[in-house]
PDB file of N, CA and C in Angstrom:
ATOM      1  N   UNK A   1      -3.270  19.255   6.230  1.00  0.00           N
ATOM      2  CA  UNK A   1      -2.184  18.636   6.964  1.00  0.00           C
ATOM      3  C   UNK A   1      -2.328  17.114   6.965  1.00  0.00           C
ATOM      4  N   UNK A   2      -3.763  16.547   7.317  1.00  0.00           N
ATOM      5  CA  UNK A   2      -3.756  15.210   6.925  1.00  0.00           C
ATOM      6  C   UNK A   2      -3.308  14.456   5.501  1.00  0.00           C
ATOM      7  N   UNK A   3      -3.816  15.301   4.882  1.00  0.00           N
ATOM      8  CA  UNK A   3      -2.943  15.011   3.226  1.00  0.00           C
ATOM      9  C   UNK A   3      -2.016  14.614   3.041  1.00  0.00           C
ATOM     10  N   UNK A   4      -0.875  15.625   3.575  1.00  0.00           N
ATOM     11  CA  UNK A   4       0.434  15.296   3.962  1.00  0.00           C
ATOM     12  C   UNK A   4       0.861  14.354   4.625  1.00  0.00           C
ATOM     13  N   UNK A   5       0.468  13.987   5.696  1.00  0.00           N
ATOM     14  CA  UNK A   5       0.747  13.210   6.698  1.00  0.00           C
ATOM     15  C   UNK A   5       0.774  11.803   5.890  1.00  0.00           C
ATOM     16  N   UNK A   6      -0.175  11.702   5.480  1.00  0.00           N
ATOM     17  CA  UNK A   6      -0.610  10.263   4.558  1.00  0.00           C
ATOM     18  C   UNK A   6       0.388  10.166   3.085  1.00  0.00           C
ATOM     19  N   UNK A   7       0.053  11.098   2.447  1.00  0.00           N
ATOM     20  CA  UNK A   7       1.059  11.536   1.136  1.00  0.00           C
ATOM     21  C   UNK A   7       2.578  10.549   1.649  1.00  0.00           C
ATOM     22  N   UNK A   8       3.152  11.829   2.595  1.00  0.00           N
ATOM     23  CA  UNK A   8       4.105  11.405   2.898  1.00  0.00           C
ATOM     24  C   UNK A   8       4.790   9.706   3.546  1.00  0.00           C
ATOM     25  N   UNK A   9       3.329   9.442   4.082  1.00  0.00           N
ATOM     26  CA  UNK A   9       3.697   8.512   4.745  1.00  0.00           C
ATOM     27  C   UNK A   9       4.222   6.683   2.931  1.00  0.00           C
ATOM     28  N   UNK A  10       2.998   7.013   2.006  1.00  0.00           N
ATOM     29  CA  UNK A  10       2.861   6.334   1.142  1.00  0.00           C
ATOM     30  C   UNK A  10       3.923   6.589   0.463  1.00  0.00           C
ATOM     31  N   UNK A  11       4.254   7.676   0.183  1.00  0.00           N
ATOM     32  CA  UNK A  11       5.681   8.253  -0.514  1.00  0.00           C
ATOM     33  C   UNK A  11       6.930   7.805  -0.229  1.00  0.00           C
ATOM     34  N   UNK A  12       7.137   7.623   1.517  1.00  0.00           N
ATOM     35  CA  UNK A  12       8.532   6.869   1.783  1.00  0.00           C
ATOM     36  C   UNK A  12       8.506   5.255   1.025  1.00  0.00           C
ATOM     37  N   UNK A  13       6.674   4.681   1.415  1.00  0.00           N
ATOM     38  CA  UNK A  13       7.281   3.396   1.106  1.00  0.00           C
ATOM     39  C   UNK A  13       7.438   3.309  -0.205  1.00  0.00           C
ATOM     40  N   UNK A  14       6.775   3.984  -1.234  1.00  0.00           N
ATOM     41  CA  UNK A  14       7.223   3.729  -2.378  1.00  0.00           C
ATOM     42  C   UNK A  14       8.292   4.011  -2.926  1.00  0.00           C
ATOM     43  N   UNK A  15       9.283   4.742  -2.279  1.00  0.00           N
ATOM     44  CA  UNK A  15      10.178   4.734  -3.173  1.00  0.00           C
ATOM     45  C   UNK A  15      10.903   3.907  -2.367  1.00  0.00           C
ATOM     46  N   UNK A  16      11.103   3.590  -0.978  1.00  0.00           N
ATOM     47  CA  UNK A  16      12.151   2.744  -0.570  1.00  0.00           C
ATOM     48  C   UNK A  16      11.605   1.211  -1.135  1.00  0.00           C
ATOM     49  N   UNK A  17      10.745   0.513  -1.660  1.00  0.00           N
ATOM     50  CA  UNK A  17      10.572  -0.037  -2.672  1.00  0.00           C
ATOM     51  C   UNK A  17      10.551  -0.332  -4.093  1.00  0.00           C
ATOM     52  N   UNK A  18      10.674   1.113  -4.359  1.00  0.00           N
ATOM     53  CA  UNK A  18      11.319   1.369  -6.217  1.00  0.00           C
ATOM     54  C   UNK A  18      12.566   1.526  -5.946  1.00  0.00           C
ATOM     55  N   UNK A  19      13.407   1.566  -4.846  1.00  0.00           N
ATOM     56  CA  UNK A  19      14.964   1.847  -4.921  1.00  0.00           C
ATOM     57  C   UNK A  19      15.571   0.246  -4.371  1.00  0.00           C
ATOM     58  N   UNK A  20      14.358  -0.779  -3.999  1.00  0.00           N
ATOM     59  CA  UNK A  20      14.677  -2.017  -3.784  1.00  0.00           C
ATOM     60  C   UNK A  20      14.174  -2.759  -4.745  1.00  0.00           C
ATOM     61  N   UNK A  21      13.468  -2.373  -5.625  1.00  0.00           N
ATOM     62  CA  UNK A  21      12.892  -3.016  -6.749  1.00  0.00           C
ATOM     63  C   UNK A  21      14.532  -3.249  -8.057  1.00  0.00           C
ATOM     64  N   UNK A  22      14.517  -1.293  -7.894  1.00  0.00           N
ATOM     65  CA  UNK A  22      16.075  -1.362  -8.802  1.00  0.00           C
ATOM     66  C   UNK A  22      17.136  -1.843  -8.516  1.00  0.00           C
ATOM     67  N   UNK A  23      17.507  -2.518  -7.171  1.00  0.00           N
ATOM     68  CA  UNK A  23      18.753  -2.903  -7.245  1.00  0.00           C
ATOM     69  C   UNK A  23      18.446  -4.341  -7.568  1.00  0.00           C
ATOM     70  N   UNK A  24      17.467  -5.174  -8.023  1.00  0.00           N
ATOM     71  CA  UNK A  24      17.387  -6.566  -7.889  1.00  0.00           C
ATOM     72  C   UNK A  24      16.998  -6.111  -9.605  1.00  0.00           C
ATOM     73  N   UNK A  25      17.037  -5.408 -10.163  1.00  0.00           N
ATOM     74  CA  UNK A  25      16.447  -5.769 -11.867  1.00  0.00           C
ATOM     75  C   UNK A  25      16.666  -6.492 -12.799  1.00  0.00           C
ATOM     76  N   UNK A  26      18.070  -7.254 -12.397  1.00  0.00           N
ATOM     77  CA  UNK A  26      18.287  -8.487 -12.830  1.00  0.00           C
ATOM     78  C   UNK A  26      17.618  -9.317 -12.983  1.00  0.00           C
ATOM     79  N   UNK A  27      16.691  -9.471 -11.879  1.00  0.00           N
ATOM     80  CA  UNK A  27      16.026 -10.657 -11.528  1.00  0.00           C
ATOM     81  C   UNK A  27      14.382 -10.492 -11.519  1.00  0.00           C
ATOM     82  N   UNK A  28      13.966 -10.831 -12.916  1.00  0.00           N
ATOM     83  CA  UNK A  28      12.538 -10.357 -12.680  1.00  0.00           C
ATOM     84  C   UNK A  28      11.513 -10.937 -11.463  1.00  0.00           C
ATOM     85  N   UNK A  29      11.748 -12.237 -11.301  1.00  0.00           N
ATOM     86  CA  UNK A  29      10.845 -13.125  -9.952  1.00  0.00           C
ATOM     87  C   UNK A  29      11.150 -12.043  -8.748  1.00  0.00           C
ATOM     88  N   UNK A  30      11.901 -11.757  -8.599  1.00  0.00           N
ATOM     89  CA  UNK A  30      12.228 -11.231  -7.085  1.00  0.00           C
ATOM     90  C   UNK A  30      11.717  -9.673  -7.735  1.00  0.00           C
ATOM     91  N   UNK A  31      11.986  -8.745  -8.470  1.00  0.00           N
ATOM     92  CA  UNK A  31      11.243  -7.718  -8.511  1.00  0.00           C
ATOM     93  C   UNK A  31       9.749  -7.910  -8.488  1.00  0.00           C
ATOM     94  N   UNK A  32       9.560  -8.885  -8.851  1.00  0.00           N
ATOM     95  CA  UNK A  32       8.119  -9.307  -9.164  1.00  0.00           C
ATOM     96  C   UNK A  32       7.608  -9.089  -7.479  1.00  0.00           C
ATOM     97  N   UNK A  33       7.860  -9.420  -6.784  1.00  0.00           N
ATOM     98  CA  UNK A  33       7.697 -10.034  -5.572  1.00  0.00           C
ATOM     99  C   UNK A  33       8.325  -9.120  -4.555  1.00  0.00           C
ATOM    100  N   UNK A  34       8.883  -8.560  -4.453  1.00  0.00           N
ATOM    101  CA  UNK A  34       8.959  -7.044  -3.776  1.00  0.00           C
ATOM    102  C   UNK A  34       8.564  -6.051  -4.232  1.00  0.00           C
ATOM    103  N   UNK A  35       7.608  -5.682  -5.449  1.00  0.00           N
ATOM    104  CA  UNK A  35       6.688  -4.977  -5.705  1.00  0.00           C
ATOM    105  C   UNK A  35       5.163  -4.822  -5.269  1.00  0.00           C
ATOM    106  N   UNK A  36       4.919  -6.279  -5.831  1.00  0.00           N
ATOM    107  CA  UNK A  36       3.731  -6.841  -4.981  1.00  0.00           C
ATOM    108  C   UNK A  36       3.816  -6.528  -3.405  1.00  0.00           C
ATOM    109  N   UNK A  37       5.085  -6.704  -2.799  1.00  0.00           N
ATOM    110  CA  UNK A  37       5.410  -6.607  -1.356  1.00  0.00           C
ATOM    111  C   UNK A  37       5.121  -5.065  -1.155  1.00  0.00           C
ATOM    112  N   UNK A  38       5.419  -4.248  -1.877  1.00  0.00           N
ATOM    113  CA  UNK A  38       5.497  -3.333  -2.061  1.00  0.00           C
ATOM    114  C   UNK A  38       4.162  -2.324  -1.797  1.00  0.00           C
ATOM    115  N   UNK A  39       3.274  -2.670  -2.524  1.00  0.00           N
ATOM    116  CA  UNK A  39       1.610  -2.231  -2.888  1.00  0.00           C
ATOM    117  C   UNK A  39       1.420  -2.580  -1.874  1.00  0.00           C
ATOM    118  N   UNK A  40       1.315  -4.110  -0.872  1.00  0.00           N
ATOM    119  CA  UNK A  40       0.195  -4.495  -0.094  1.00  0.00           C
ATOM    120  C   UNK A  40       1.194  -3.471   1.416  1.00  0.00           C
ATOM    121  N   UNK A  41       2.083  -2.914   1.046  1.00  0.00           N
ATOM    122  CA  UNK A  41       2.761  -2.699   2.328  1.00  0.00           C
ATOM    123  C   UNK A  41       2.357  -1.215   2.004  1.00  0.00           C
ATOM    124  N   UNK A  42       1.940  -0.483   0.918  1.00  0.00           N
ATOM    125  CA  UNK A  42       1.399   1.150   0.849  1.00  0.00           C
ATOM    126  C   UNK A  42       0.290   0.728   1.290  1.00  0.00           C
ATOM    127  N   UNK A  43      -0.753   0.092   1.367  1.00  0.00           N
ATOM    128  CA  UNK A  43      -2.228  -0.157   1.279  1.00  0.00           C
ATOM    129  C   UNK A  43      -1.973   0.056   3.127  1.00  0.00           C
ATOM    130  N   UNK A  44      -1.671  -0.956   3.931  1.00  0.00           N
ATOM    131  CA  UNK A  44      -1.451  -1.097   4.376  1.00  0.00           C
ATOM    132  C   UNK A  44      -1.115   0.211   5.571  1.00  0.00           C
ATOM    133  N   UNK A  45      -0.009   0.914   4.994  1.00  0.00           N
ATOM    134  CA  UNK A  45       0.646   2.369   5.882  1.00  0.00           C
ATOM    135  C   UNK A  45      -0.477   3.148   5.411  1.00  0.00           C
ATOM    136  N   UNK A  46      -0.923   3.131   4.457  1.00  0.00           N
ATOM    137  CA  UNK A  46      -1.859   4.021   4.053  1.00  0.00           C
ATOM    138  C   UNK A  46      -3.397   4.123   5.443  1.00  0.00           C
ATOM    139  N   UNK A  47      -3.227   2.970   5.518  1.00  0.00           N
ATOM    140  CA  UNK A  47      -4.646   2.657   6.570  1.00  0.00           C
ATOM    141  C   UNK A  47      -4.591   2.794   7.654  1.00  0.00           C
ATOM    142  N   UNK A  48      -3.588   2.271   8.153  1.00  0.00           N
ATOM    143  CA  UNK A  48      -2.907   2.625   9.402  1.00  0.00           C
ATOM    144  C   UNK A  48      -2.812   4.638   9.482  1.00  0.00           C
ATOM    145  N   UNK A  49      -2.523   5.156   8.548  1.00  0.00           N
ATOM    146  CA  UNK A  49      -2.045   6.607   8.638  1.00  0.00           C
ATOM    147  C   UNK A  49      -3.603   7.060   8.291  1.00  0.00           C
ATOM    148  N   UNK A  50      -4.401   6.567   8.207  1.00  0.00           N
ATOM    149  CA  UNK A  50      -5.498   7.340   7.972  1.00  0.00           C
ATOM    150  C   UNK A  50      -6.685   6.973   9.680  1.00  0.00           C
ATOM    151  N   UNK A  51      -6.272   5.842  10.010  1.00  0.00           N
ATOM    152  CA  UNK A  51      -6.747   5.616  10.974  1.00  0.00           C
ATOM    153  C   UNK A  51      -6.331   6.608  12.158  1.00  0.00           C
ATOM    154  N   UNK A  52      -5.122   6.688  12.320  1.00  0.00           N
ATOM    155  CA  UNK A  52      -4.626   7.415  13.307  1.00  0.00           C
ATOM    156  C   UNK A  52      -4.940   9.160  12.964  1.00  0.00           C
ATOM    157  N   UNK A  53      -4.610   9.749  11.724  1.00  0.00           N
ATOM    158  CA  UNK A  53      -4.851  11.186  11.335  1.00  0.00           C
ATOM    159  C   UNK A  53      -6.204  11.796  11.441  1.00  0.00           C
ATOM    160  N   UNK A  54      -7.286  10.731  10.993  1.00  0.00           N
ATOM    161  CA  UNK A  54      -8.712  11.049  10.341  1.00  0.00           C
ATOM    162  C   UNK A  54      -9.497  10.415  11.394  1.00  0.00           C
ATOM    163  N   UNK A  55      -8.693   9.670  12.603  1.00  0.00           N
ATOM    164  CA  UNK A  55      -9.766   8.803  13.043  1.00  0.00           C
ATOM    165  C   UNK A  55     -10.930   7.786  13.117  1.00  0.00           C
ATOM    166  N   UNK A  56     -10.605   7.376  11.914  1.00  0.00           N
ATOM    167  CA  UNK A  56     -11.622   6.827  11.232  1.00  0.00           C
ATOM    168  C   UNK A  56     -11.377   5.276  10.572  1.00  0.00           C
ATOM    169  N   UNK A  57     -12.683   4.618  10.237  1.00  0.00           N
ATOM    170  CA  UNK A  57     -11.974   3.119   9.574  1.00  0.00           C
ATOM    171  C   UNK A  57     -12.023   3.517   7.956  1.00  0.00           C
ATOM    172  N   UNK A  58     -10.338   3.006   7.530  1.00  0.00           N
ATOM    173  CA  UNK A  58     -10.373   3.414   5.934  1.00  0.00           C
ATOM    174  C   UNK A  58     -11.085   2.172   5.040  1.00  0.00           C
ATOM    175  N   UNK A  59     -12.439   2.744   4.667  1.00  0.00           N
ATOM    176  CA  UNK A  59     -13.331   1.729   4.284  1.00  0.00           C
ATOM    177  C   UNK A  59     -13.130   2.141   3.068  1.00  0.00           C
ATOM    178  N   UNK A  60     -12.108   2.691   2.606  1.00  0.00           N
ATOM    179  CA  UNK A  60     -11.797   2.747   0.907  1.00  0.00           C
ATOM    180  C   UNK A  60     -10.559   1.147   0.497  1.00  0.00           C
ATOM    181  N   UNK A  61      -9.807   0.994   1.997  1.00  0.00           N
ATOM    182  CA  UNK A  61      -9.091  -0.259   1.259  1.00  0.00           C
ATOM    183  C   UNK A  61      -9.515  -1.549   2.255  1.00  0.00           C
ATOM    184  N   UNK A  62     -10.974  -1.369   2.539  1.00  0.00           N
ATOM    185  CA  UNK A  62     -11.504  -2.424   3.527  1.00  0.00           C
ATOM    186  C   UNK A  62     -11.570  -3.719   2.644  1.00  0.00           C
ATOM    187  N   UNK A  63     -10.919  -4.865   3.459  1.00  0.00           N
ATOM    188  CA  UNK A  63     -11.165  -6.156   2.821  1.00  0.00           C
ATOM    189  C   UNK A  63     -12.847  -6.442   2.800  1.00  0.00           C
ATOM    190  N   UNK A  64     -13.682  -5.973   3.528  1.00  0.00           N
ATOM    191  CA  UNK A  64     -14.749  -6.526   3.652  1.00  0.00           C
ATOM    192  C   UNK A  64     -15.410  -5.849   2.419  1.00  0.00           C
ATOM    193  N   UNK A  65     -16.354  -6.513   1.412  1.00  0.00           N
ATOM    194  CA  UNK A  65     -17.185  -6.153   0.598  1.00  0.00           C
ATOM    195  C   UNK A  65     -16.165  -5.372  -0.557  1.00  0.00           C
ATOM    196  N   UNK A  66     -14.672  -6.202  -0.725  1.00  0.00           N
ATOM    197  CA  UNK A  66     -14.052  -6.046  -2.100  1.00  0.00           C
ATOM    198  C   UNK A  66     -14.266  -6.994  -2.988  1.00  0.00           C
ATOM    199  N   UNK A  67     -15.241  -8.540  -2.577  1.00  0.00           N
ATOM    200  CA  UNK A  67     -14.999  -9.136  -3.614  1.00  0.00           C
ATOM    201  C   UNK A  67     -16.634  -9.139  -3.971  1.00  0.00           C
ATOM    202  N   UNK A  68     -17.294  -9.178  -4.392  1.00  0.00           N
ATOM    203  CA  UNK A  68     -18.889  -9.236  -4.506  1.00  0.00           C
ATOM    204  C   UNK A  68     -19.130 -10.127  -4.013  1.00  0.00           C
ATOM    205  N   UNK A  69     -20.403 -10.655  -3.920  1.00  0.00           N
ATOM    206  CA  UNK A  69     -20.904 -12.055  -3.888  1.00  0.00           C
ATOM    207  C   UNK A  69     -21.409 -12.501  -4.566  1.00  0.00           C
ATOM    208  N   UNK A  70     -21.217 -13.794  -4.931  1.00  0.00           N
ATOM    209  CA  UNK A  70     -21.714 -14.581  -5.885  1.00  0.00           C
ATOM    210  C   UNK A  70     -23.116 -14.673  -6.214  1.00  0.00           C
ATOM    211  N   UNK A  71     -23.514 -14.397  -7.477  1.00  0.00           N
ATOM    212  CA  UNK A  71     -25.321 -14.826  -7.666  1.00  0.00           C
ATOM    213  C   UNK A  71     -25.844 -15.944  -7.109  1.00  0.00           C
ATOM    214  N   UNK A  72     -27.058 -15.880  -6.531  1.00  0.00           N
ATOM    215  CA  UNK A  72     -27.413 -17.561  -6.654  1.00  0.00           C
ATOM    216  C   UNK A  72     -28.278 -17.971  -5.539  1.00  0.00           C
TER     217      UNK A  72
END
């Protein structure tokens, strides 16, 4: 059921973003840029919906310890 919950939740935004992506296809800058809008706004519901379902911190799209650290 959590599956779902999350599935679903990532599923609305993507397509109400591929159905706002297609009406601008004219215009690559602005698709460009409500796509991108797009991803950081699934990442986003995604974490939020896993926080609340699973209880838990989603340390799969945690900013902390995504970029390495530098040698040295």
């Amino acid at each position: 059921m959590r599956l779902s919950k999350q599935l679903v939740a990532v599923a609305v935004v993507a397509f109400a973003g591929g159905a706002i992506t297609g009406a601008v296809q004219g215009n690559a800058f602005l698709a460009l840029v409500i796509g991108v809008a797009t991803a950081v706004l699934a990442v986003f519901v995604y974490a939020r919906v896993v926080r609340w379902s699973e209880r838990r911190a989603p340390v799969e799209v945690a900013g902390k310890g995504a970029v390495p650290a530098s040698p040295g």
